[in-house]
C-alpha atoms as a PDB file:
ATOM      1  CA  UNK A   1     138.515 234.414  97.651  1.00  0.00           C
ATOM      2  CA  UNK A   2     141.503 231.891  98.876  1.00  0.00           C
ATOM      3  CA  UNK A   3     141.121 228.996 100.450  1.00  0.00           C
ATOM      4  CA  UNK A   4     143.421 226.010 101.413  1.00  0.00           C
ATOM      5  CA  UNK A   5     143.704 222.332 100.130  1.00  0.00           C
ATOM      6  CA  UNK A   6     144.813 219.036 100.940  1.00  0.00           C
ATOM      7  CA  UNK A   7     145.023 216.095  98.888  1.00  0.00           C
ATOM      8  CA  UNK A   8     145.560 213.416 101.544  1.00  0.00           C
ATOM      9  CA  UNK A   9     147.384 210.644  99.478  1.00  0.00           C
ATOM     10  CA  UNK A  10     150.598 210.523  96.586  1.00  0.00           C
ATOM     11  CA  UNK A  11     149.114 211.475  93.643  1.00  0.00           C
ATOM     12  CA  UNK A  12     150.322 210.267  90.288  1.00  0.00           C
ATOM     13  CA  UNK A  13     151.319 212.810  87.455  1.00  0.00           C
ATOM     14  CA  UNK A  14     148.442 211.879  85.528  1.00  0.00           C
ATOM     15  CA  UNK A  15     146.310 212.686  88.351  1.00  0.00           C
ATOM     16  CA  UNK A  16     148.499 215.856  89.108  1.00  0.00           C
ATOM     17  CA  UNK A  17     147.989 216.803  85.505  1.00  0.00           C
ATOM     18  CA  UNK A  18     144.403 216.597  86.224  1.00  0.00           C
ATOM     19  CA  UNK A  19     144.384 218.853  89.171  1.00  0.00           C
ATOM     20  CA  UNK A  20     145.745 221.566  87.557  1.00  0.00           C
ATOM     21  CA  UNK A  21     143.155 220.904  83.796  1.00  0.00           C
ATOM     22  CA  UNK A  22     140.315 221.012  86.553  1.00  0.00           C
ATOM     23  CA  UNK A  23     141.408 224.527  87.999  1.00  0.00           C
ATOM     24  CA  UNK A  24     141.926 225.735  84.855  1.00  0.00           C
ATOM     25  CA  UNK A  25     138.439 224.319  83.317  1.00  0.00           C
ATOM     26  CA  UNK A  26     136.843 226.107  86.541  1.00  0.00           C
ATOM     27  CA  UNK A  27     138.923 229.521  86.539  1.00  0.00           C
ATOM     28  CA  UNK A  28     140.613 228.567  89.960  1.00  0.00           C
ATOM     29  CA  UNK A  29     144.173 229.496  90.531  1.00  0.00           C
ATOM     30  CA  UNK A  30     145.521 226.867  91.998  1.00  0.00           C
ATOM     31  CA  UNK A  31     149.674 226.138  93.209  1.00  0.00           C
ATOM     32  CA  UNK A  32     151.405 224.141  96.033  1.00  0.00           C
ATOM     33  CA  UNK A  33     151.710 225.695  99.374  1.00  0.00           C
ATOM     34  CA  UNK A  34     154.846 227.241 101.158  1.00  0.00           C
ATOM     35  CA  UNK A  35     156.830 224.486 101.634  1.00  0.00           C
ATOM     36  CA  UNK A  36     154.872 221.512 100.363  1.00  0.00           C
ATOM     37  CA  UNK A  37     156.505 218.365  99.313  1.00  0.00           C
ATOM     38  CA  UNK A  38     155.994 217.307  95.727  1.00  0.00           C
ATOM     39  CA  UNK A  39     152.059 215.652  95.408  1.00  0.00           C
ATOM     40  CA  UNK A  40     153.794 212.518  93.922  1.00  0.00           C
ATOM     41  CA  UNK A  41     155.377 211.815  97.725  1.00  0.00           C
ATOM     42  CA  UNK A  42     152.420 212.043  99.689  1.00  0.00           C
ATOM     43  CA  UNK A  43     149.821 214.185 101.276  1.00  0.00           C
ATOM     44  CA  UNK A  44     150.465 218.028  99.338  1.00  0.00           C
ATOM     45  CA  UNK A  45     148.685 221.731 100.935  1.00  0.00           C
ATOM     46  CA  UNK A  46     147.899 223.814  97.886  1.00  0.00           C
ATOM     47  CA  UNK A  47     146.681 227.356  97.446  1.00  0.00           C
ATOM     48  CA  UNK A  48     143.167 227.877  95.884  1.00  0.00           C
ATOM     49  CA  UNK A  49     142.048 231.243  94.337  1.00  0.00           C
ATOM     50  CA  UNK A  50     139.064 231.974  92.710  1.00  0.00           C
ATOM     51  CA  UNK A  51     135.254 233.053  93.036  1.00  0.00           C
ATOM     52  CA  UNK A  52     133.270 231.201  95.846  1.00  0.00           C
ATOM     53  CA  UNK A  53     131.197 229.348  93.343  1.00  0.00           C
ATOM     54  CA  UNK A  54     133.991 228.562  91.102  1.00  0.00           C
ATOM     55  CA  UNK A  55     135.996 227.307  93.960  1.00  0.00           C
ATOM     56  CA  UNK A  56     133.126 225.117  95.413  1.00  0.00           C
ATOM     57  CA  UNK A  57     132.831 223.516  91.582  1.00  0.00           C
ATOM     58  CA  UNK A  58     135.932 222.896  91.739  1.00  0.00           C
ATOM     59  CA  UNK A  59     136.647 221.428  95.037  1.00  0.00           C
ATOM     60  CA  UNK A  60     133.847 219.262  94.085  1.00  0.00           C
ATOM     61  CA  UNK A  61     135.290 217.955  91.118  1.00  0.00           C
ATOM     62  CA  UNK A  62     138.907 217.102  92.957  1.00  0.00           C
ATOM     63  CA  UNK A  63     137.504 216.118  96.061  1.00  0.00           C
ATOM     64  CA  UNK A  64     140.328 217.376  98.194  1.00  0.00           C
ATOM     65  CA  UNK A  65     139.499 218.162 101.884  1.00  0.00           C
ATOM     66  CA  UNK A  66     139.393 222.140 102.985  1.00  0.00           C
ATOM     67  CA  UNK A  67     141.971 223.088 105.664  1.00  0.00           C
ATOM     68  CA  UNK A  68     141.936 226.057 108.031  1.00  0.00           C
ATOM     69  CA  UNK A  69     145.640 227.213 107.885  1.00  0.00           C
ATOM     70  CA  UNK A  70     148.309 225.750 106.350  1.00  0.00           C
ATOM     71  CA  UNK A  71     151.504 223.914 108.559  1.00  0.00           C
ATOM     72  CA  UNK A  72     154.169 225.648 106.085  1.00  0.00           C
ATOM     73  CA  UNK A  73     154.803 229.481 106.593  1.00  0.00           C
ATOM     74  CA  UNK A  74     153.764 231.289 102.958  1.00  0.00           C
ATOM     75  CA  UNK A  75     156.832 231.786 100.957  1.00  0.00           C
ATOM     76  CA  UNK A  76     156.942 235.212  99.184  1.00  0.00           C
ATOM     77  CA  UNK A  77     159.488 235.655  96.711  1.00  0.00           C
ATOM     78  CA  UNK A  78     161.074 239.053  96.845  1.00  0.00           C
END
């Protein structure tokens, strides 16, 4: 399953570092969105794949909000 994320405030890179230790500790793949500034500037979309459960533990654990659809365009590299 993939969902969408939004961490609504500049995160530090200790936090940041935490983000991506939490996905990993809960099997989610987890990366920035499309066109997504960097987390440290302000509010960041991100990508989340996993299982439903392991997304829902995870999502838990961050506390980021859920978002419908993204407002960058996916970026597929070719």
């Amino acid at each position: 399953m993939k969902t969408y994320l939004q961490s609504l405030n500049a995160l530090s890179n200790a936090e940041i570092a935490e983000v991506y230790s939490l996905a990993e500790q809960h099997n989610v793949g987890i990366c920035l969105y499309g066109g997504t500034q960097s987390p440290s500037k302000g509010a960041a979309e991100w990508s989340a794949s996993g299982s439903i459960l392991a997304l829902r533990r995870f999502m838990k654990a961050v506390g980021f909000s859920t978002i419908p659809k993204p407002s960058y365009p996916e970026v597929r590299w070719i």
